[in-house]
Protein backbone atom coordinates (compact mmCIF):
# COMPACT_ATOMS: atom_id res chain seq x y z
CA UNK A 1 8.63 38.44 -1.71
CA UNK A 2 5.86 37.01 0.38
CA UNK A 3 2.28 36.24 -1.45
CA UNK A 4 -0.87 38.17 -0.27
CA UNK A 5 -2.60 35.74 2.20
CA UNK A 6 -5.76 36.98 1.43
CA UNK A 7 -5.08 35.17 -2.29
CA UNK A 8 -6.17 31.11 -0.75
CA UNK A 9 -6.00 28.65 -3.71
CA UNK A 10 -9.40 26.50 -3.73
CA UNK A 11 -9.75 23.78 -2.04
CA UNK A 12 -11.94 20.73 -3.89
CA UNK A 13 -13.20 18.23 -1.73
CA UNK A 14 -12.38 14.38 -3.50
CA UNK A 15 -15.75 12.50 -3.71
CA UNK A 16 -15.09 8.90 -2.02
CA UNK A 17 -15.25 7.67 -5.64
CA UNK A 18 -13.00 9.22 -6.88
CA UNK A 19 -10.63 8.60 -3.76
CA UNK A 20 -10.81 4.64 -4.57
CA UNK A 21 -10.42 5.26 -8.38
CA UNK A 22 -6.94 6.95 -7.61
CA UNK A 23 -6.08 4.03 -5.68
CA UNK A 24 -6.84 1.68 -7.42
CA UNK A 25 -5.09 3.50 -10.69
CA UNK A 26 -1.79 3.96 -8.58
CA UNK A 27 -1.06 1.23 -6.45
CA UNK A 28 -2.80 -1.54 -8.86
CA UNK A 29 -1.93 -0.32 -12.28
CA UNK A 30 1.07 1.67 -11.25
CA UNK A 31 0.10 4.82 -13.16
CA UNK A 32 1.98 8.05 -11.65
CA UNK A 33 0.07 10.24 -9.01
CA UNK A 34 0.31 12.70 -11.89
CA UNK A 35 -1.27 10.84 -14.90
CA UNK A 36 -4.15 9.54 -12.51
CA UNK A 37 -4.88 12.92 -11.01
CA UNK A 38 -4.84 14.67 -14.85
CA UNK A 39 -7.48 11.14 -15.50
CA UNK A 40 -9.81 11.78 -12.75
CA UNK A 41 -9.61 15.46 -13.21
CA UNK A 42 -8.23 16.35 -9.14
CA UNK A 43 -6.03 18.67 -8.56
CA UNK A 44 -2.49 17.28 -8.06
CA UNK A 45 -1.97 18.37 -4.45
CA UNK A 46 -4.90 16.85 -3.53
CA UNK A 47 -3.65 13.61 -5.25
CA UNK A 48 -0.68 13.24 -3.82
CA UNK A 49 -2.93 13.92 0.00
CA UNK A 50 -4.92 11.28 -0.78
CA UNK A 51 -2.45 8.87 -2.01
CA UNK A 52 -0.09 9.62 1.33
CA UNK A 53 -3.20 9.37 3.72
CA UNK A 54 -3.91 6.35 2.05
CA UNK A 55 -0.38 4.91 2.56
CA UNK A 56 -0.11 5.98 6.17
CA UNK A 57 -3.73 5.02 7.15
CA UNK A 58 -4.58 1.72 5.58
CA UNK A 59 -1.64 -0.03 4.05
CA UNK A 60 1.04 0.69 7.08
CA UNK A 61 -1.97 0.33 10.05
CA UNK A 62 -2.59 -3.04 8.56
CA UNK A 63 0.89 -4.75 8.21
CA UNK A 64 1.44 -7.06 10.80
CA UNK A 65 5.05 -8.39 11.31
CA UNK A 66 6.30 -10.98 13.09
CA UNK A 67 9.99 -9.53 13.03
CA UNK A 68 11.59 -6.45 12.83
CA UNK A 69 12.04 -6.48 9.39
CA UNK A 70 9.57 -6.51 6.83
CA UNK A 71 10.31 -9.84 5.20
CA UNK A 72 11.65 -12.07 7.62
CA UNK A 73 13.01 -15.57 8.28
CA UNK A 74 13.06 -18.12 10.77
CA UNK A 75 14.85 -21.48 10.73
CA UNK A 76 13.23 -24.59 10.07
CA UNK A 77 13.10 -27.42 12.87
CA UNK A 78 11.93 -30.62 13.46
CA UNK A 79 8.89 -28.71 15.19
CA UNK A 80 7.94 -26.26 13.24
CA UNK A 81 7.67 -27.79 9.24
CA UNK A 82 4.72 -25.20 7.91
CA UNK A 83 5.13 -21.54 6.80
CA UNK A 84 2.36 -19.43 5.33
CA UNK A 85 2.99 -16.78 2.32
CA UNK A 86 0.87 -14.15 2.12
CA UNK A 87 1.01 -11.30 -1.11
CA UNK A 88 -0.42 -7.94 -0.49
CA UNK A 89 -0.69 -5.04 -2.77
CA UNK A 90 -2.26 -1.31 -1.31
CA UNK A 91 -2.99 -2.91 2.30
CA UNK A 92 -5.02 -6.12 0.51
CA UNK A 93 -4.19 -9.28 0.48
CA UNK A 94 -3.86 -10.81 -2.91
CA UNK A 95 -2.79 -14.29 -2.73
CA UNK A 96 -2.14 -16.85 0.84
CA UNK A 97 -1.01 -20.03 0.92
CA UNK A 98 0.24 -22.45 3.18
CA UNK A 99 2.68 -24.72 2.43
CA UNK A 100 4.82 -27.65 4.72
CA UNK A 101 8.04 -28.84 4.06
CA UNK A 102 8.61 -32.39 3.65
CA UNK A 103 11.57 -34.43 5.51
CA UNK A 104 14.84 -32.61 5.21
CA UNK A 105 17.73 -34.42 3.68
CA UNK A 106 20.89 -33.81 5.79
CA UNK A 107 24.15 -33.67 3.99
């Protein structure tokens, strides 16, 4: 049985408040896409747009690798002593550091 297309469920358009409060409630305090949408009061399809326009627009556009893999590794020479760490969560950067390694002990 097919559905009368003439019967269109509403559409709500997400304020761009609300947008960042879902974000912020699912990728920062890890609340399901479910719970948050229920919180803010959006429907749950709309949610779960948001969330996965959100993923593919601003976390993924803004990951820069240096490798092929997402957390890579690189062998430490005579040369080349520093590394950098850097912590993201939902496309921001939470914590960087820098660090150098001091002389290496050969066994």
């Amino acid at each position: 049985m097919k559905k009368d297309s003439s019967t269109k469920r509403p559409y709500e358009k997400v304020s761009k408040i609300k947008r960042q409060n879902l974000v912020k409630l699912v990728f920062h305090q890890g609340i399901k896409i479910k719970h948050a949408a229920k919180h803010l009061k959006i429907n749950y399809a709309a949610a779960k747009t948001v969330i996965s326009q959100h993923r593919c627009n601003v976390i993924l556009q803004n990951v820069q690798y240096k490798s092929n893999q997402r957390c890579g590794f690189t062998k430490i020479n005579n040369i080349n002593r520093s590394f950098s760490l850097i912590s993201k969560l939902a496309g921001e950067i939470i914590k960087a550091t820098d660090h150098t390694i001091q002389e290496l002990k050969k066994v």
